[in-house]
PDB file of N, CA and C in Angstrom:
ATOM      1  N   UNK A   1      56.448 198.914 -30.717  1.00  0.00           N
ATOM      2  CA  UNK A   1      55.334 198.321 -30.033  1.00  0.00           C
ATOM      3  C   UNK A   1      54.344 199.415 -29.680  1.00  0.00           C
ATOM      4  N   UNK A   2      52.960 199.255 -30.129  1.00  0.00           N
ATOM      5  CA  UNK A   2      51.933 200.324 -29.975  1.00  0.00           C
ATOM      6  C   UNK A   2      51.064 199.706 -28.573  1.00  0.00           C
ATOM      7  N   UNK A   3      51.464 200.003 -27.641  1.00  0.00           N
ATOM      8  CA  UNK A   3      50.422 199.963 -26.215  1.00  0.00           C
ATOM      9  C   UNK A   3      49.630 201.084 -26.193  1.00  0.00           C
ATOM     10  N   UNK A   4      48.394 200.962 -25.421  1.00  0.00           N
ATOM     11  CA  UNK A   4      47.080 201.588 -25.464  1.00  0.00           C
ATOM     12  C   UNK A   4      46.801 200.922 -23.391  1.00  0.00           C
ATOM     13  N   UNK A   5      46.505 201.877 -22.674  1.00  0.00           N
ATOM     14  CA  UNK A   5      45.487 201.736 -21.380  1.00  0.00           C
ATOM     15  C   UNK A   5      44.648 202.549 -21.221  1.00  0.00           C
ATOM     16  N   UNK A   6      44.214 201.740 -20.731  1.00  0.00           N
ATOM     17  CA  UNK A   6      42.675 201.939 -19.884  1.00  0.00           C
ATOM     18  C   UNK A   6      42.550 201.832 -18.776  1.00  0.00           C
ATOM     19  N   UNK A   7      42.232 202.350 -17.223  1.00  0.00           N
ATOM     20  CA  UNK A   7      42.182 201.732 -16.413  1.00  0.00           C
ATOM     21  C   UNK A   7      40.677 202.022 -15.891  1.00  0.00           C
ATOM     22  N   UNK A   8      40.436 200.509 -14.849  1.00  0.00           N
ATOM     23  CA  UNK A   8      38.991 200.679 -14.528  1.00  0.00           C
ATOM     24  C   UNK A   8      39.052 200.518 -13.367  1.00  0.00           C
ATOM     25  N   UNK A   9      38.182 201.274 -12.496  1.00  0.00           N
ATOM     26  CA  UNK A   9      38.169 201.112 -11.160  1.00  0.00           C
ATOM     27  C   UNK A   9      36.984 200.493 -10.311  1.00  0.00           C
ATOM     28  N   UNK A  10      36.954 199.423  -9.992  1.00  0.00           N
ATOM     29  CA  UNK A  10      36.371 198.106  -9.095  1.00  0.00           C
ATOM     30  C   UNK A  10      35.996 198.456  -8.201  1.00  0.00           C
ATOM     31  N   UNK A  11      34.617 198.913  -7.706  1.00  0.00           N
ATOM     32  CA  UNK A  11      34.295 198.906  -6.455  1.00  0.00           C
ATOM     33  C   UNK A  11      33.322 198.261  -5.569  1.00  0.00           C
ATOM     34  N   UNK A  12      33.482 197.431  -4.351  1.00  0.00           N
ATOM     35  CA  UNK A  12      32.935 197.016  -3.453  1.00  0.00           C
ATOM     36  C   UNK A  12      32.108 197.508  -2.596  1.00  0.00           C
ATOM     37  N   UNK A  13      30.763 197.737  -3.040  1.00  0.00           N
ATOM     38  CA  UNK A  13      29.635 198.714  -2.405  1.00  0.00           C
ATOM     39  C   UNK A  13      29.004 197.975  -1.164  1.00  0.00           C
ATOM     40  N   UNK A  14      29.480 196.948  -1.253  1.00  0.00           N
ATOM     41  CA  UNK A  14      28.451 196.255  -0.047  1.00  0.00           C
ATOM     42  C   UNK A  14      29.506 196.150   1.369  1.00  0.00           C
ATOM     43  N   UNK A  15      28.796 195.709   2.399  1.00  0.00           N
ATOM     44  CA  UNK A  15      29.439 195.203   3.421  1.00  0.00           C
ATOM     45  C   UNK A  15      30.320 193.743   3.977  1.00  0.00           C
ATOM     46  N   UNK A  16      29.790 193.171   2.820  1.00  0.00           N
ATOM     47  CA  UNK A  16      30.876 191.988   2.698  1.00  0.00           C
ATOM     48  C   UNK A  16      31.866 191.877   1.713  1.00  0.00           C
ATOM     49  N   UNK A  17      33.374 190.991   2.524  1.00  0.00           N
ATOM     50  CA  UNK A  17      34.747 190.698   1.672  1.00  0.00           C
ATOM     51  C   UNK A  17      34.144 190.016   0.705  1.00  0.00           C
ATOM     52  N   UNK A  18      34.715 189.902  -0.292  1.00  0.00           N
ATOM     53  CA  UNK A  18      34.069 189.431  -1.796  1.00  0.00           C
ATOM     54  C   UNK A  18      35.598 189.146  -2.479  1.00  0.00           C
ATOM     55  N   UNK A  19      35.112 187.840  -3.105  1.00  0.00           N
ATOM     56  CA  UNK A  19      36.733 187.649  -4.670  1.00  0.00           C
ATOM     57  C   UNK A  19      36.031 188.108  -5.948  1.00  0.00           C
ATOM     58  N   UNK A  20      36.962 189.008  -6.550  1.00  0.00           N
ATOM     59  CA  UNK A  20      36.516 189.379  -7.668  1.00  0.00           C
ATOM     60  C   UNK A  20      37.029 188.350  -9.027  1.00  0.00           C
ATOM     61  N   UNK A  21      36.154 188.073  -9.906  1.00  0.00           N
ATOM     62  CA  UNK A  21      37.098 187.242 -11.316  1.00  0.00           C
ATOM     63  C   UNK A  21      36.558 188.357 -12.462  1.00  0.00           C
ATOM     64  N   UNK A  22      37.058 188.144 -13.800  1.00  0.00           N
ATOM     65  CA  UNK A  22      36.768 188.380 -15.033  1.00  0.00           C
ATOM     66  C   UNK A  22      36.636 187.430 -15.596  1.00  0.00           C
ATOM     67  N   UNK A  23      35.793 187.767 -16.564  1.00  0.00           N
ATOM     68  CA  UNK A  23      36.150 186.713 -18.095  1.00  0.00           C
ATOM     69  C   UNK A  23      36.293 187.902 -19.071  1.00  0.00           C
ATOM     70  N   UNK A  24      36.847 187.022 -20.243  1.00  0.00           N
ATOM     71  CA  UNK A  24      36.736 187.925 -21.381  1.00  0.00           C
ATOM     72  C   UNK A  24      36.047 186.840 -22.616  1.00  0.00           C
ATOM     73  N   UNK A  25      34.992 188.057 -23.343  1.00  0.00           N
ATOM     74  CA  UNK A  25      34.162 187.315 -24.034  1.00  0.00           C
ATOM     75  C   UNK A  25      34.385 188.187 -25.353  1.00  0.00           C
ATOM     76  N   UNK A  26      34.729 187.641 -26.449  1.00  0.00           N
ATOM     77  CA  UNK A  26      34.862 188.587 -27.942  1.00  0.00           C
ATOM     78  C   UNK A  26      33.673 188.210 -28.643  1.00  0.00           C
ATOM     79  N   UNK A  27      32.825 189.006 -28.774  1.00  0.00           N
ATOM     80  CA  UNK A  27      31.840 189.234 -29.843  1.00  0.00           C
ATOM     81  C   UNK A  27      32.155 189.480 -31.391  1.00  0.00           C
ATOM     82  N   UNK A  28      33.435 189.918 -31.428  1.00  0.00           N
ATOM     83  CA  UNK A  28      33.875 189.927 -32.888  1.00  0.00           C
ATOM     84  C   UNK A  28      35.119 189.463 -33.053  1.00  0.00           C
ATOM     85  N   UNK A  29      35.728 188.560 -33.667  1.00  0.00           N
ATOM     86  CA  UNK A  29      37.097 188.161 -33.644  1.00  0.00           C
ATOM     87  C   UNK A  29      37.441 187.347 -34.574  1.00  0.00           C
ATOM     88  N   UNK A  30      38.291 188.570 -35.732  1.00  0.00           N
ATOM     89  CA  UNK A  30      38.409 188.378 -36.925  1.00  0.00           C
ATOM     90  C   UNK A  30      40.089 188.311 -37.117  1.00  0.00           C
ATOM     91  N   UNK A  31      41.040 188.331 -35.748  1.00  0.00           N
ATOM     92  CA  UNK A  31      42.308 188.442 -35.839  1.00  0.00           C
ATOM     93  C   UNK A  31      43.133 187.173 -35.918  1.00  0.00           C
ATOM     94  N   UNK A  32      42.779 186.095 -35.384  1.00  0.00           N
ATOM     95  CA  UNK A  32      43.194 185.140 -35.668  1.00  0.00           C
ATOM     96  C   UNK A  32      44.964 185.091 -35.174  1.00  0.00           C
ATOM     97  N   UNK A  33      45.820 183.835 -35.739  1.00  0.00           N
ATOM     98  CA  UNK A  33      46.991 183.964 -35.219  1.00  0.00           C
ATOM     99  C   UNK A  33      47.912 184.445 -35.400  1.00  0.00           C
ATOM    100  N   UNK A  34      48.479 184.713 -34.993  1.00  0.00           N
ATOM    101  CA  UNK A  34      49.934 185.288 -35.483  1.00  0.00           C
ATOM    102  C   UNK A  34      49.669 187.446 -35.802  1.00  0.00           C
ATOM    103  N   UNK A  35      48.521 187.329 -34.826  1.00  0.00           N
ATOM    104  CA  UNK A  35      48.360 188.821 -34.963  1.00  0.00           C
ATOM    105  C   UNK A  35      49.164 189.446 -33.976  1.00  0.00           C
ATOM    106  N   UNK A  36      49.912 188.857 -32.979  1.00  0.00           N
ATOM    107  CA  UNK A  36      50.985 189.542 -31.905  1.00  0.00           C
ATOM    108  C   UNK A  36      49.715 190.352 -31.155  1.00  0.00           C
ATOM    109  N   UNK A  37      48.192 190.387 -30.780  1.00  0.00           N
ATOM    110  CA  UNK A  37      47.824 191.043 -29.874  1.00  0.00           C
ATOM    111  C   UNK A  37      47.615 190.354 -28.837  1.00  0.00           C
ATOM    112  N   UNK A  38      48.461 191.110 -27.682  1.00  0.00           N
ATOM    113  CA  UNK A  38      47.855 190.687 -26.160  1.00  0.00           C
ATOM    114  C   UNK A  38      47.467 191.653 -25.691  1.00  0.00           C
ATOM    115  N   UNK A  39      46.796 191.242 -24.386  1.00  0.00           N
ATOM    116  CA  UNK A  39      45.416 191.911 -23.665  1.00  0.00           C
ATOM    117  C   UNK A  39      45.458 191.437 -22.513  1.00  0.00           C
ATOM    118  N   UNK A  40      46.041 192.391 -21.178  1.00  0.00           N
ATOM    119  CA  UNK A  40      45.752 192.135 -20.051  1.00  0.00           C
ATOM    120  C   UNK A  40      44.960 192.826 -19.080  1.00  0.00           C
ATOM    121  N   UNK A  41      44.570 192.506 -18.161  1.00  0.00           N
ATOM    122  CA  UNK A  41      44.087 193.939 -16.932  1.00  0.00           C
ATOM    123  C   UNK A  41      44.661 193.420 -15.843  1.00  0.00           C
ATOM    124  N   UNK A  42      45.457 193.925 -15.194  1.00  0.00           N
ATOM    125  CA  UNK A  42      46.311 193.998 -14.306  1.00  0.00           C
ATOM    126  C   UNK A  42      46.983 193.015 -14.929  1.00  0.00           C
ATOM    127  N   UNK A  43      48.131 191.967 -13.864  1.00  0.00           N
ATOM    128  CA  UNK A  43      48.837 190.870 -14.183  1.00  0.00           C
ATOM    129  C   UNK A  43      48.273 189.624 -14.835  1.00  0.00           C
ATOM    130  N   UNK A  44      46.821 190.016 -15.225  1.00  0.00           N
ATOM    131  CA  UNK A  44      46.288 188.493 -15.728  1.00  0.00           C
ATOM    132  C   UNK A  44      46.163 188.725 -16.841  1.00  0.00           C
ATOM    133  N   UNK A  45      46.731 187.873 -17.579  1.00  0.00           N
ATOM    134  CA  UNK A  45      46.449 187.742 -19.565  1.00  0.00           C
ATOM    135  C   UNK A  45      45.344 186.827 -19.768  1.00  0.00           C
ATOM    136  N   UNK A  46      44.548 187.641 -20.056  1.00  0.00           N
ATOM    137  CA  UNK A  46      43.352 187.792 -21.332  1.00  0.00           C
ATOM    138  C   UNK A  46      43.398 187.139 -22.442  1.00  0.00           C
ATOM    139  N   UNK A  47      43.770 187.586 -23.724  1.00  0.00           N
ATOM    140  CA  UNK A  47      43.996 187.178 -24.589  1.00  0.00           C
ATOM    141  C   UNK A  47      45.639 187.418 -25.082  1.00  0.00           C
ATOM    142  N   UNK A  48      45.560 186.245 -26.240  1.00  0.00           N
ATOM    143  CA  UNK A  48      47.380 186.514 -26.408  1.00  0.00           C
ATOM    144  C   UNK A  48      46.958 185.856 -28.010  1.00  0.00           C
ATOM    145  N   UNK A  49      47.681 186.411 -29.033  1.00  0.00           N
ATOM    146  CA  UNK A  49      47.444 185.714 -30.135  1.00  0.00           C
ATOM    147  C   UNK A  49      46.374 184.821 -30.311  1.00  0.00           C
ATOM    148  N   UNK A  50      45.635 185.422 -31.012  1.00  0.00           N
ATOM    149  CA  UNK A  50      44.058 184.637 -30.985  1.00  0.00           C
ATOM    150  C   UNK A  50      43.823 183.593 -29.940  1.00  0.00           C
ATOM    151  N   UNK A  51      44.364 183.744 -28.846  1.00  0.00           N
ATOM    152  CA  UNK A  51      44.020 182.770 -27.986  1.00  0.00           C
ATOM    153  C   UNK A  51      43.425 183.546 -26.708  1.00  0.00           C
ATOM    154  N   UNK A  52      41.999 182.952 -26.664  1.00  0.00           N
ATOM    155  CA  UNK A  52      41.053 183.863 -25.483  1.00  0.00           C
ATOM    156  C   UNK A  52      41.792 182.885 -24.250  1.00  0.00           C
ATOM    157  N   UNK A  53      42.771 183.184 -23.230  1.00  0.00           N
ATOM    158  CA  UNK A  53      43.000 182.939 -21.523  1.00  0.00           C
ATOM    159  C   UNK A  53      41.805 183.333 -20.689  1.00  0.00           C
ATOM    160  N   UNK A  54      40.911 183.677 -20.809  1.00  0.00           N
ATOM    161  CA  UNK A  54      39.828 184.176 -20.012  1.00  0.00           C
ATOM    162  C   UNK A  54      38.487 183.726 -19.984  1.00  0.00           C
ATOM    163  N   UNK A  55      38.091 182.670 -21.116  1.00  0.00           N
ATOM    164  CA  UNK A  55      37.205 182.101 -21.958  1.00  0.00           C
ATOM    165  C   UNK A  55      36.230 181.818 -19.996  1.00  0.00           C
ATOM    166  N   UNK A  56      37.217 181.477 -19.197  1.00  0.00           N
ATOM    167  CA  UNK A  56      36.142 181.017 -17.646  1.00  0.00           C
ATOM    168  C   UNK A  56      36.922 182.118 -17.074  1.00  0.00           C
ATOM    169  N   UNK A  57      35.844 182.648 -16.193  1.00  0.00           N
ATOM    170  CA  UNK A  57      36.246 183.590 -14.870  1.00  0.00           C
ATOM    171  C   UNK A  57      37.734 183.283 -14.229  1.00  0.00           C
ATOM    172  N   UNK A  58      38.353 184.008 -14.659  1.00  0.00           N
ATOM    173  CA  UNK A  58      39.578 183.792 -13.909  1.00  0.00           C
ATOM    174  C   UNK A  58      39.554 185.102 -11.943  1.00  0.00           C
ATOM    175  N   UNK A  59      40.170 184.720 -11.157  1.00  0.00           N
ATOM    176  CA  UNK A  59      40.489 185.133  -9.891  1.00  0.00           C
ATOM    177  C   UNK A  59      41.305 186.448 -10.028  1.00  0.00           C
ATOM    178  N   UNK A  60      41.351 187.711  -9.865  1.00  0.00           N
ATOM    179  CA  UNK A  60      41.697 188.743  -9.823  1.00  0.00           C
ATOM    180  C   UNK A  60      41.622 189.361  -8.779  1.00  0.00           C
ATOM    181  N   UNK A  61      41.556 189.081  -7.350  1.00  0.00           N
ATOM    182  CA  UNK A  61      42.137 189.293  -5.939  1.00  0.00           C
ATOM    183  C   UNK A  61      40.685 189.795  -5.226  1.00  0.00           C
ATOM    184  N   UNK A  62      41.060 189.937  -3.648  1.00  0.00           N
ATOM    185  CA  UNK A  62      39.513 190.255  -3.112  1.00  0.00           C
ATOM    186  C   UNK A  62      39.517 191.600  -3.256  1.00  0.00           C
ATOM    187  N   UNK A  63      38.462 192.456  -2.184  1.00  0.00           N
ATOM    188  CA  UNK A  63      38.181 192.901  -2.593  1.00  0.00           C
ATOM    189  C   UNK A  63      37.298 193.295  -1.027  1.00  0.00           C
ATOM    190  N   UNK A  64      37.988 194.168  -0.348  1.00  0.00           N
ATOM    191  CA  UNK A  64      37.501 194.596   1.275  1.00  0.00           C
ATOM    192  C   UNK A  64      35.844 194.887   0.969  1.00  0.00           C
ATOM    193  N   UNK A  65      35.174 195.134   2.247  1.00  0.00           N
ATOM    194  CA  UNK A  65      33.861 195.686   1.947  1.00  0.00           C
ATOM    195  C   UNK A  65      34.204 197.202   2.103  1.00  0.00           C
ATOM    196  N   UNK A  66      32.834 197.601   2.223  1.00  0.00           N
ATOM    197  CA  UNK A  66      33.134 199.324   2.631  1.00  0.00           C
ATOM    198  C   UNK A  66      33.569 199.372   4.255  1.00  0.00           C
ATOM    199  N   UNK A  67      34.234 201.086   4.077  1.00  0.00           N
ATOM    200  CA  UNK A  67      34.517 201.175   5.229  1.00  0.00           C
ATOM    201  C   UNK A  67      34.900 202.693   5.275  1.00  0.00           C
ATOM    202  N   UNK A  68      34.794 203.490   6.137  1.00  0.00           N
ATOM    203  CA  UNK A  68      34.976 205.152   6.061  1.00  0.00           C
ATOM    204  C   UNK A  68      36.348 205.433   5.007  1.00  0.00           C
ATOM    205  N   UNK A  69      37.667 204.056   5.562  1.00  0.00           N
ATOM    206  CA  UNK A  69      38.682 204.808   4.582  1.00  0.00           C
ATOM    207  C   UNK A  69      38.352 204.888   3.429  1.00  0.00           C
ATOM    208  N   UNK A  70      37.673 204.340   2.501  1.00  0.00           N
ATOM    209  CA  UNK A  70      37.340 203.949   1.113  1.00  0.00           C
ATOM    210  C   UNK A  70      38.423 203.384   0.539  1.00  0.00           C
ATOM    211  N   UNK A  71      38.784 201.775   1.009  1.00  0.00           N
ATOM    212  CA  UNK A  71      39.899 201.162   0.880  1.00  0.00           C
ATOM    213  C   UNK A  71      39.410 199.897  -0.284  1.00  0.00           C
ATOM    214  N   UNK A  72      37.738 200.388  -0.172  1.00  0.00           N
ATOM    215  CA  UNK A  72      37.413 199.282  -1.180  1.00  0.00           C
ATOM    216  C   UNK A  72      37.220 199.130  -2.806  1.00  0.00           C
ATOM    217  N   UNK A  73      38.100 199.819  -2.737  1.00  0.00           N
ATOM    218  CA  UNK A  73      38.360 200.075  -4.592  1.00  0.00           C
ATOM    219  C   UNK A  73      39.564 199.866  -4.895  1.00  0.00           C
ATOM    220  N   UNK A  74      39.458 199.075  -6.012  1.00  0.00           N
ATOM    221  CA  UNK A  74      40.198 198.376  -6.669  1.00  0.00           C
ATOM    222  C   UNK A  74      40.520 198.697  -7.975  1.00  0.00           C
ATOM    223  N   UNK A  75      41.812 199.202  -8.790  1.00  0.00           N
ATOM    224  CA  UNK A  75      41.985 199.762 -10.068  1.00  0.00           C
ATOM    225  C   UNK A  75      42.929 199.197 -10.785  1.00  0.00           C
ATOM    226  N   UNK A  76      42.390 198.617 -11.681  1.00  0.00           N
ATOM    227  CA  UNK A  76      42.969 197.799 -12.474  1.00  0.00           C
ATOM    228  C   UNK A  76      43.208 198.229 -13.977  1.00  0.00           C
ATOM    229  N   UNK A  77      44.515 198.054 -14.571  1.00  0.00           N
ATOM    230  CA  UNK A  77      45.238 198.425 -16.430  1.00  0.00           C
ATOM    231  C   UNK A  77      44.537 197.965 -16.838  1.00  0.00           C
ATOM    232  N   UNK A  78      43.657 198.239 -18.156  1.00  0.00           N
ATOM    233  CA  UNK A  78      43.786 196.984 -19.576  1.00  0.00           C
ATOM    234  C   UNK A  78      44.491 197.702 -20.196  1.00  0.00           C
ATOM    235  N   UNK A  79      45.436 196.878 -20.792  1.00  0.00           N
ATOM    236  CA  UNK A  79      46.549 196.764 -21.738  1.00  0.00           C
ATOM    237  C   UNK A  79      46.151 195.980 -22.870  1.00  0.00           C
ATOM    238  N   UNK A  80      46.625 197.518 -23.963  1.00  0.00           N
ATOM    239  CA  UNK A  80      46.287 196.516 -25.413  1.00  0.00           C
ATOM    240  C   UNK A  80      47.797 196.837 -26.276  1.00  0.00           C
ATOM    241  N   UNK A  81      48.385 195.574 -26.604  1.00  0.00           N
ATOM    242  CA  UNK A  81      49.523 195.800 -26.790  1.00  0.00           C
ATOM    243  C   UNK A  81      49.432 195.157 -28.048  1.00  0.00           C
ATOM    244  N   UNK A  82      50.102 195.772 -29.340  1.00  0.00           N
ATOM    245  CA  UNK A  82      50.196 195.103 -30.606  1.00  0.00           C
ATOM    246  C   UNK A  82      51.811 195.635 -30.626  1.00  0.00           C
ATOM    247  N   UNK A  83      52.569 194.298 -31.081  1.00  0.00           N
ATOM    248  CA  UNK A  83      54.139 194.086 -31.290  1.00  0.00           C
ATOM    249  C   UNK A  83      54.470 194.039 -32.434  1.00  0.00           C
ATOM    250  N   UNK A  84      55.246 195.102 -32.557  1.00  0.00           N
ATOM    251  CA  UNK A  84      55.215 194.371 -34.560  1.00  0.00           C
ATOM    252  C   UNK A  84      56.833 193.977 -34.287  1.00  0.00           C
ATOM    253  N   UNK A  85      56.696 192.398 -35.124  1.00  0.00           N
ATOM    254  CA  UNK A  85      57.584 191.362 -35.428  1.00  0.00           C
ATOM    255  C   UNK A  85      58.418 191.291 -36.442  1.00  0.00           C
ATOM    256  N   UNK A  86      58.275 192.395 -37.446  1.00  0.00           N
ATOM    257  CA  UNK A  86      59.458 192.723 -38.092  1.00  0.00           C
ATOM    258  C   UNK A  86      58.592 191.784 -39.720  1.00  0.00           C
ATOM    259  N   UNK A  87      57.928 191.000 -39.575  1.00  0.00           N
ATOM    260  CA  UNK A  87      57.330 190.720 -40.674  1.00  0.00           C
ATOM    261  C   UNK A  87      55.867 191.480 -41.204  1.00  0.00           C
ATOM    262  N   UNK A  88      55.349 190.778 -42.366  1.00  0.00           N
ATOM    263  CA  UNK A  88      54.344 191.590 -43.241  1.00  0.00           C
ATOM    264  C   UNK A  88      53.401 191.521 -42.338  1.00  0.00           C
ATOM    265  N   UNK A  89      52.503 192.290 -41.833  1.00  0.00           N
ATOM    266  CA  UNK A  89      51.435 192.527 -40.316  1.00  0.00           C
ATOM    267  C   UNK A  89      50.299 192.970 -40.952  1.00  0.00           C
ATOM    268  N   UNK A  90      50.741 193.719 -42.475  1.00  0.00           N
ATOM    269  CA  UNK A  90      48.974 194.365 -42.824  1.00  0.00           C
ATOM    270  C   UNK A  90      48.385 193.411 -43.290  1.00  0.00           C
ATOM    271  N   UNK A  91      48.478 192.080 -42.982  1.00  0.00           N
ATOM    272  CA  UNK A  91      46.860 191.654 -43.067  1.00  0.00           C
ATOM    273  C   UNK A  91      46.379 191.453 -41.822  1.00  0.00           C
ATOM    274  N   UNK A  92      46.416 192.357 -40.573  1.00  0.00           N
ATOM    275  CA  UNK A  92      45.677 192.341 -39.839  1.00  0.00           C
ATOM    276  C   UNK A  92      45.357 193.713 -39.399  1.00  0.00           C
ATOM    277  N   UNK A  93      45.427 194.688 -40.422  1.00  0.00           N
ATOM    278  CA  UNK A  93      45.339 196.067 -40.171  1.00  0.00           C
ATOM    279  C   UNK A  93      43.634 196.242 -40.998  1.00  0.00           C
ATOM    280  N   UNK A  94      43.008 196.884 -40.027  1.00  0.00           N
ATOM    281  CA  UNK A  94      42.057 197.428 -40.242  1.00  0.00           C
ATOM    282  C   UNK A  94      40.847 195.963 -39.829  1.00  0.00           C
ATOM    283  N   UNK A  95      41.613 195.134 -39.302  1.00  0.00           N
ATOM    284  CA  UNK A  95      40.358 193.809 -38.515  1.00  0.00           C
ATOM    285  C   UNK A  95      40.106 194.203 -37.186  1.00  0.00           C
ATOM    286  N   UNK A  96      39.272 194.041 -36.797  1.00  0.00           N
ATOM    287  CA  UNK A  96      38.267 194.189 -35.330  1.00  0.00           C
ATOM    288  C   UNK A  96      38.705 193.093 -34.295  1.00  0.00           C
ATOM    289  N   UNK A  97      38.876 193.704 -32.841  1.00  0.00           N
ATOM    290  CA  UNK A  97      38.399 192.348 -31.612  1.00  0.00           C
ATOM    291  C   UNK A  97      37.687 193.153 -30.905  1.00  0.00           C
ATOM    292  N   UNK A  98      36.191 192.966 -30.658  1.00  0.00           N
ATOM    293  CA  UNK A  98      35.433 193.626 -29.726  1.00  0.00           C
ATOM    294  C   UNK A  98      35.105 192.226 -28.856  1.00  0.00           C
ATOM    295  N   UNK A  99      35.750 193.090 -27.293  1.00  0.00           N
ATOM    296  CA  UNK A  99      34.824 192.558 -26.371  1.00  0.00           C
ATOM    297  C   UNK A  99      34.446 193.295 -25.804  1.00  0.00           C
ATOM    298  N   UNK A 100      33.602 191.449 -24.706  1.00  0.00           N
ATOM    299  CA  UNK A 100      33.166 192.720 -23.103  1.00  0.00           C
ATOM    300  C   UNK A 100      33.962 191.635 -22.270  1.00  0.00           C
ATOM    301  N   UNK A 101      34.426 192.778 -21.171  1.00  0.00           N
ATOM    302  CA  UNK A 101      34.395 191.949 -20.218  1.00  0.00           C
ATOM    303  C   UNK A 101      33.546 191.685 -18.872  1.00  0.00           C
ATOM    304  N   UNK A 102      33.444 190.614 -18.493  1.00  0.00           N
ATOM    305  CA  UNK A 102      32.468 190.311 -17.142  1.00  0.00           C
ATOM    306  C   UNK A 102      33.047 190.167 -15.874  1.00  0.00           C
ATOM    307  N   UNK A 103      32.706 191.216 -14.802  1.00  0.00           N
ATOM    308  CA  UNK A 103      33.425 191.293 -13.889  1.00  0.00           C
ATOM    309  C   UNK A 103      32.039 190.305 -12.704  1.00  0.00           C
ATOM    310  N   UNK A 104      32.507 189.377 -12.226  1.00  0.00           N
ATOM    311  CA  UNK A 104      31.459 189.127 -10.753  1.00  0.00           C
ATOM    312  C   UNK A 104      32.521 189.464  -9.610  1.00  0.00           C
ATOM    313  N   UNK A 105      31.525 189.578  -8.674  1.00  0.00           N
ATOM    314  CA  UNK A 105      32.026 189.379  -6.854  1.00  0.00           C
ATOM    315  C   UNK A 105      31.570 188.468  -6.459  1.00  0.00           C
ATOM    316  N   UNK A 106      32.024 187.238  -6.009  1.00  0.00           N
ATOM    317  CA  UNK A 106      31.440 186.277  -5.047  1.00  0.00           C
ATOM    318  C   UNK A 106      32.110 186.696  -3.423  1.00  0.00           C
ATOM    319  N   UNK A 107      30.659 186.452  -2.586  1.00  0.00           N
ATOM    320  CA  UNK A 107      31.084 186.412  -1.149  1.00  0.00           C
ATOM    321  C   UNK A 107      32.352 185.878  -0.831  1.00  0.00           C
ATOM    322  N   UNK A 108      33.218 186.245   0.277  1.00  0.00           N
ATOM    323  CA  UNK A 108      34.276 185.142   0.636  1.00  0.00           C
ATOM    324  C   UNK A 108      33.568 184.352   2.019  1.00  0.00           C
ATOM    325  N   UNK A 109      34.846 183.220   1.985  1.00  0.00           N
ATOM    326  CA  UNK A 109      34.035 182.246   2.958  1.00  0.00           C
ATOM    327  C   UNK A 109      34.447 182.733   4.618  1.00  0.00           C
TER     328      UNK A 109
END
């Protein structure tokens, strides 16, 4: 199994508690099924075998305001994990998944 991270670090510049979500959006996606790639950042799956989980903003935890400790950052894995299954896999060697992902903050209530 070939894993790959990244981690990104989330920060809350303003003075208000805020929920953070993602989406994940592929601009290129030529892998289709049975390619065994999943894709998470932190505990939330993204994508899993050509299947985008993220297609709507999913909830990925709050997110303090500022404050002297600098408690308001948040650092989160992406995980890119390709499994090989013991069957023929090169026809998905040398295909592309580019995304982006979209991080918002909404106020909390």
């Amino acid at each position: 199994m070939d894993v790959k991270i990244k981690t990104f670090t989330i920060l809350n510049q303003g003075f208000v508690k805020g929920s953070s979500y993602v989406q994940f959006v592929p601009f290129i996606q030529t892998l289709g099924k049975k390619s065994h790639i999943i894709i998470r950042l932190g505990n939330v799956e993204l994508y899993n075998n050509g299947i985008n989980k993220a297609s709507s903003p999913i909830y990925l935890g709050d997110l303090p305001p500022i404050t002297s400790k600098g408690d308001n950052i948040y650092k989160l894995n992406l995980m890119y994990n390709f499994a090989d299954t013991g069957i023929n896999q090169n026809q998905f060697e040398n295909k592309e998944l580019k995304f982006n992902l979209i991080f918002t903050m909404r106020a909390a209530k």
